[in-house]
C-alpha atoms as a PDB file:
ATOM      1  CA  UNK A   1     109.458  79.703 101.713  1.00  0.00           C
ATOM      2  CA  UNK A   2     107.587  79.659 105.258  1.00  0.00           C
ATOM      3  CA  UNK A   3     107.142  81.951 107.550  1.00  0.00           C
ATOM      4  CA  UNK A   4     110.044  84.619 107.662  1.00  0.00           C
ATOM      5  CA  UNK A   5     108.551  87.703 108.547  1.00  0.00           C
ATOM      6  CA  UNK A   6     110.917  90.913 109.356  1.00  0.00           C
ATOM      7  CA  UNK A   7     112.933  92.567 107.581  1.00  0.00           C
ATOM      8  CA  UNK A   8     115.005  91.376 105.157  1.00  0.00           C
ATOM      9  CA  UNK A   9     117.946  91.668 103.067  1.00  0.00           C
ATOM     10  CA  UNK A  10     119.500  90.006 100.421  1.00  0.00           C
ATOM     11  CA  UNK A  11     122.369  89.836  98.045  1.00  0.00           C
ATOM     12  CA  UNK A  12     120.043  91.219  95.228  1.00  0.00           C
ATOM     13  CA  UNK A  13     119.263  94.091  97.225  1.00  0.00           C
ATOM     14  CA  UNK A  14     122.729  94.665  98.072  1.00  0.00           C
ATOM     15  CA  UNK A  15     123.779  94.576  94.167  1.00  0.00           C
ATOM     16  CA  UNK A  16     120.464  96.891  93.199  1.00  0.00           C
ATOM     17  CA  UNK A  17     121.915  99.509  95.748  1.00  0.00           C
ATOM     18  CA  UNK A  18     125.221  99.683  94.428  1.00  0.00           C
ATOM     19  CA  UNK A  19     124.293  99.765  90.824  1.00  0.00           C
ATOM     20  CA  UNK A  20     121.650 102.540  91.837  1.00  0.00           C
ATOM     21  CA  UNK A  21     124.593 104.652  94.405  1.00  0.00           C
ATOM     22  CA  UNK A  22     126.686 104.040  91.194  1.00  0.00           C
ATOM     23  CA  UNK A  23     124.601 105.422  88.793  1.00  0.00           C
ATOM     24  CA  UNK A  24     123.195 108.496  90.517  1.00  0.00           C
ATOM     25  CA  UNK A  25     126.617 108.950  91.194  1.00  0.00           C
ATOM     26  CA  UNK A  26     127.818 108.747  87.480  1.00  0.00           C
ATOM     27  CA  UNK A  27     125.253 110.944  86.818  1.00  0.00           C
ATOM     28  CA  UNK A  28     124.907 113.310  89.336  1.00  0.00           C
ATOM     29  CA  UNK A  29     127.237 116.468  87.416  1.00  0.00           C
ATOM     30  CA  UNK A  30     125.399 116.048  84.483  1.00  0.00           C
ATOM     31  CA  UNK A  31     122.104 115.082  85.454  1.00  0.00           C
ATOM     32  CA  UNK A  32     121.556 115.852  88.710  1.00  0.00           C
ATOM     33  CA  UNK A  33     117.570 115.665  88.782  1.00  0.00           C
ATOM     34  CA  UNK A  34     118.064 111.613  86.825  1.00  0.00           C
ATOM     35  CA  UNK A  35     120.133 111.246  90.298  1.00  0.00           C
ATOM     36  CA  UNK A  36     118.150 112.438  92.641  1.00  0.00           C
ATOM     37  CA  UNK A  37     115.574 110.358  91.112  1.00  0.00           C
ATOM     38  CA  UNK A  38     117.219 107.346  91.082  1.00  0.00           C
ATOM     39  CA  UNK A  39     118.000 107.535  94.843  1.00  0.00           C
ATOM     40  CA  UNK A  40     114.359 108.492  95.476  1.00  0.00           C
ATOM     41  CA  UNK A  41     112.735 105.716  93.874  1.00  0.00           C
ATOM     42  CA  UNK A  42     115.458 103.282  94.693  1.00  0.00           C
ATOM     43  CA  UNK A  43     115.064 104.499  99.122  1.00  0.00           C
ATOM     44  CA  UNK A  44     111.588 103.903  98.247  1.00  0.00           C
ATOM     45  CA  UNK A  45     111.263 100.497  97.565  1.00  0.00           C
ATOM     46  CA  UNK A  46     113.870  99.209  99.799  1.00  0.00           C
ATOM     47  CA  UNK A  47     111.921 100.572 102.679  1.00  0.00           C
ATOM     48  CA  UNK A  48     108.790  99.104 100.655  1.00  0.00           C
ATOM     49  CA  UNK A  49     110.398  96.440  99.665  1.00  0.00           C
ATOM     50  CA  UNK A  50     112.396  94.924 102.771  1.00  0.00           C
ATOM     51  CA  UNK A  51     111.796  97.187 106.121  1.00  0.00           C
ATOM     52  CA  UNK A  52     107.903  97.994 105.265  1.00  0.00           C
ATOM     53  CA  UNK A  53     107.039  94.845 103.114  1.00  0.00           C
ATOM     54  CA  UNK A  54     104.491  96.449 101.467  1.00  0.00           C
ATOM     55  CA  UNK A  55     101.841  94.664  99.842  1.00  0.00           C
ATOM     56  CA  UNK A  56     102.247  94.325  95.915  1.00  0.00           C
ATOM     57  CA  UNK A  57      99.277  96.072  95.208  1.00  0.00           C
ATOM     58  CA  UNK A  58     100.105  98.948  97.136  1.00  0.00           C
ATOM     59  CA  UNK A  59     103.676  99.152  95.597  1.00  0.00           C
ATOM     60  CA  UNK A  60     102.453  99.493  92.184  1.00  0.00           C
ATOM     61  CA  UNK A  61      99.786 102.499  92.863  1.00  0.00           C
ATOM     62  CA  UNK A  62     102.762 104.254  94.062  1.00  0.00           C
ATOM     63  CA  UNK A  63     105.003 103.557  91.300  1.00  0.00           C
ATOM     64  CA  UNK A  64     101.827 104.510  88.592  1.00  0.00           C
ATOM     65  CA  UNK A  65     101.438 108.018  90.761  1.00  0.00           C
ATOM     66  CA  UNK A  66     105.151 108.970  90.390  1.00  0.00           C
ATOM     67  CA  UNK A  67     105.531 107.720  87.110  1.00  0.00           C
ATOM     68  CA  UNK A  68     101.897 109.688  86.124  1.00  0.00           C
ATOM     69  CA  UNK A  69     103.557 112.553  87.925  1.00  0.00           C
ATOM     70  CA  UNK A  70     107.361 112.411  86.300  1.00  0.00           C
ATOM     71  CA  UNK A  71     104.983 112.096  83.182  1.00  0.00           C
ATOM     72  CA  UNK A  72     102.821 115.298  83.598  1.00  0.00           C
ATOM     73  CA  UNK A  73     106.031 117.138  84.393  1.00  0.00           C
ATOM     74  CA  UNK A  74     108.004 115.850  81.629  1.00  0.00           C
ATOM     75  CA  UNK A  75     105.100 116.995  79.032  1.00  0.00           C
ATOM     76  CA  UNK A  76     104.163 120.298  81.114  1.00  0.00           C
ATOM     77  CA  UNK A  77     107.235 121.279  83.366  1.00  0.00           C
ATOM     78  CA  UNK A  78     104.768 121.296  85.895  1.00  0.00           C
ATOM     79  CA  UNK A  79     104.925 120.099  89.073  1.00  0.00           C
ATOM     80  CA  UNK A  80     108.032 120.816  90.250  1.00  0.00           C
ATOM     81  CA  UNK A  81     110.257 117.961  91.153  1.00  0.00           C
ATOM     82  CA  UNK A  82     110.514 118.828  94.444  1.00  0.00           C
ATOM     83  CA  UNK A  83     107.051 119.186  94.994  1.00  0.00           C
ATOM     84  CA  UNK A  84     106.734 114.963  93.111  1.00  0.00           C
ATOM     85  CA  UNK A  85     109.225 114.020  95.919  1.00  0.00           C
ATOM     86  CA  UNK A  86     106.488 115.787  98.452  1.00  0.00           C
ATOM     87  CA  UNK A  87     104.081 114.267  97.059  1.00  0.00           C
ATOM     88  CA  UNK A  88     105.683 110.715  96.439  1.00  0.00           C
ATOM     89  CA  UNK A  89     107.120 110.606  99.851  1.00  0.00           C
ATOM     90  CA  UNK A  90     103.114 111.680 101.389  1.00  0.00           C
ATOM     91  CA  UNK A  91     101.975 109.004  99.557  1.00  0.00           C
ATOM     92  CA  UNK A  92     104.288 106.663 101.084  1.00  0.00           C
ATOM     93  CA  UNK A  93     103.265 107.555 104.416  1.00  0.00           C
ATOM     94  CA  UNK A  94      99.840 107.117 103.399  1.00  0.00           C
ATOM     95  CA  UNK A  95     100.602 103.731 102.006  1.00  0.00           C
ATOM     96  CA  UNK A  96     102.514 102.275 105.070  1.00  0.00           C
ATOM     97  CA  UNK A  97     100.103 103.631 107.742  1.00  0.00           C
ATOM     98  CA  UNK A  98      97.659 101.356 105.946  1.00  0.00           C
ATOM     99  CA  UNK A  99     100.058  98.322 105.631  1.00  0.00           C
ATOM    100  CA  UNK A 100     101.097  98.434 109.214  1.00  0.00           C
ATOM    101  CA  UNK A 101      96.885  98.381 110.003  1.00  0.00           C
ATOM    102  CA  UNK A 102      96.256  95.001 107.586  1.00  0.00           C
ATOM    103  CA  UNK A 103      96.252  91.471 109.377  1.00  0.00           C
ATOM    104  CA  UNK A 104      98.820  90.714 107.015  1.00  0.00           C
ATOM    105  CA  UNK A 105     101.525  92.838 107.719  1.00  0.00           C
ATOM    106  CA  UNK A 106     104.978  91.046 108.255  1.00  0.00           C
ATOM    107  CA  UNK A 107     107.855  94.125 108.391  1.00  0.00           C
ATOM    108  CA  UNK A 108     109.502  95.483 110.933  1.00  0.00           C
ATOM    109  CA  UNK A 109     108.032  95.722 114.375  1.00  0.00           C
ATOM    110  CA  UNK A 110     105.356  92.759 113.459  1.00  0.00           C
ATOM    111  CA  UNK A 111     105.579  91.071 116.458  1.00  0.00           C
ATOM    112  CA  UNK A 112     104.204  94.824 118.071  1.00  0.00           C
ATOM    113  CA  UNK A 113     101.812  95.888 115.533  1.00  0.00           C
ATOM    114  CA  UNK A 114     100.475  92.510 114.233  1.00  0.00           C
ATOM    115  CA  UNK A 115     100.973  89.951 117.442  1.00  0.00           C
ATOM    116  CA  UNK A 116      98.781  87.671 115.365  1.00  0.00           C
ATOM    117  CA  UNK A 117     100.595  87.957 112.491  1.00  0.00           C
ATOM    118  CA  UNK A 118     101.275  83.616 112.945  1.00  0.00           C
ATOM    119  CA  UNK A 119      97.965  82.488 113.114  1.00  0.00           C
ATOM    120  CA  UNK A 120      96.876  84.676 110.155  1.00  0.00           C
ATOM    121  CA  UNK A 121      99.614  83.296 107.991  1.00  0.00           C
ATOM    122  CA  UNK A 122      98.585  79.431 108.860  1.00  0.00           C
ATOM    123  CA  UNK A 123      95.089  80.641 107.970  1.00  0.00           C
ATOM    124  CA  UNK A 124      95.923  81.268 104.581  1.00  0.00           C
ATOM    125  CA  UNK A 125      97.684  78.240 103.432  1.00  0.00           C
ATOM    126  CA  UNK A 126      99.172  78.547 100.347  1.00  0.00           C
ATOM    127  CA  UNK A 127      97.629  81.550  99.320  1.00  0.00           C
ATOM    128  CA  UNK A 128      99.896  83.354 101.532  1.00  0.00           C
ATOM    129  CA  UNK A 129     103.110  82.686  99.571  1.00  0.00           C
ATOM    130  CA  UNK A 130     101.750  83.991  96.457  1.00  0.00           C
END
């Protein structure tokens, strides 16, 4: 794989977007909240995903906090979704102003925030394409 740091898109991506703008779109006069939350989570990890590059680790703890949250409001009613998308979207913010700090950080702007991004990656051999 190498060294290809950046952003990134590929055809996968392309067909997850159109099957998720599909969907939410299918759905959106019956279930509107199913389609807001499909574009929600689906924006998320793209920007995770392929502007951000967020580490895996990082990626799941938000996915377990919104799906704890869509779980608690599901049971309870309670919080409000708008307030999850708050929250979710804080979290993200959280998340990526950590990412961009980390000696391993490879999205956009690398070459700014992580000039040293290079000789970190030869550093790490093989455990860098994991």
């Amino acid at each position: 794989m190498g060294f290809q740091p950046g952003f990134r898109f590929s055809a996968f991506d392309l067909f997850v977007i159109v099957v998720a703008a599909s969907s939410a779109y299918g759905f959106w006069d019956r279930w509107t909240l199913i389609s807001q939350a499909i574009l929600f989570v689906v924006t998320q990890f793209f920007v995770f995903c392929n502007v951000v590059r967020l580490s895996r680790a990082m990626e799941l703890l938000w996915a377990v906090v919104l799906l704890g949250l869509g779980a608690i409001y599901s049971l309870l009613g309670t919080p409000s979704p708008l307030m999850i998308a708050v929250l979710g979207v804080s979290l993200s913010v959280k998340l990526i102003s950590l990412e961009v700090r980390r000696p391993s950080y490879h999205g956009v702007c690398w070459r700014r925030l992580n000039p040293n991004l290079h000789q970190w990656f030869i550093a790490q051999g093989d455990e860098s394409r994991r």
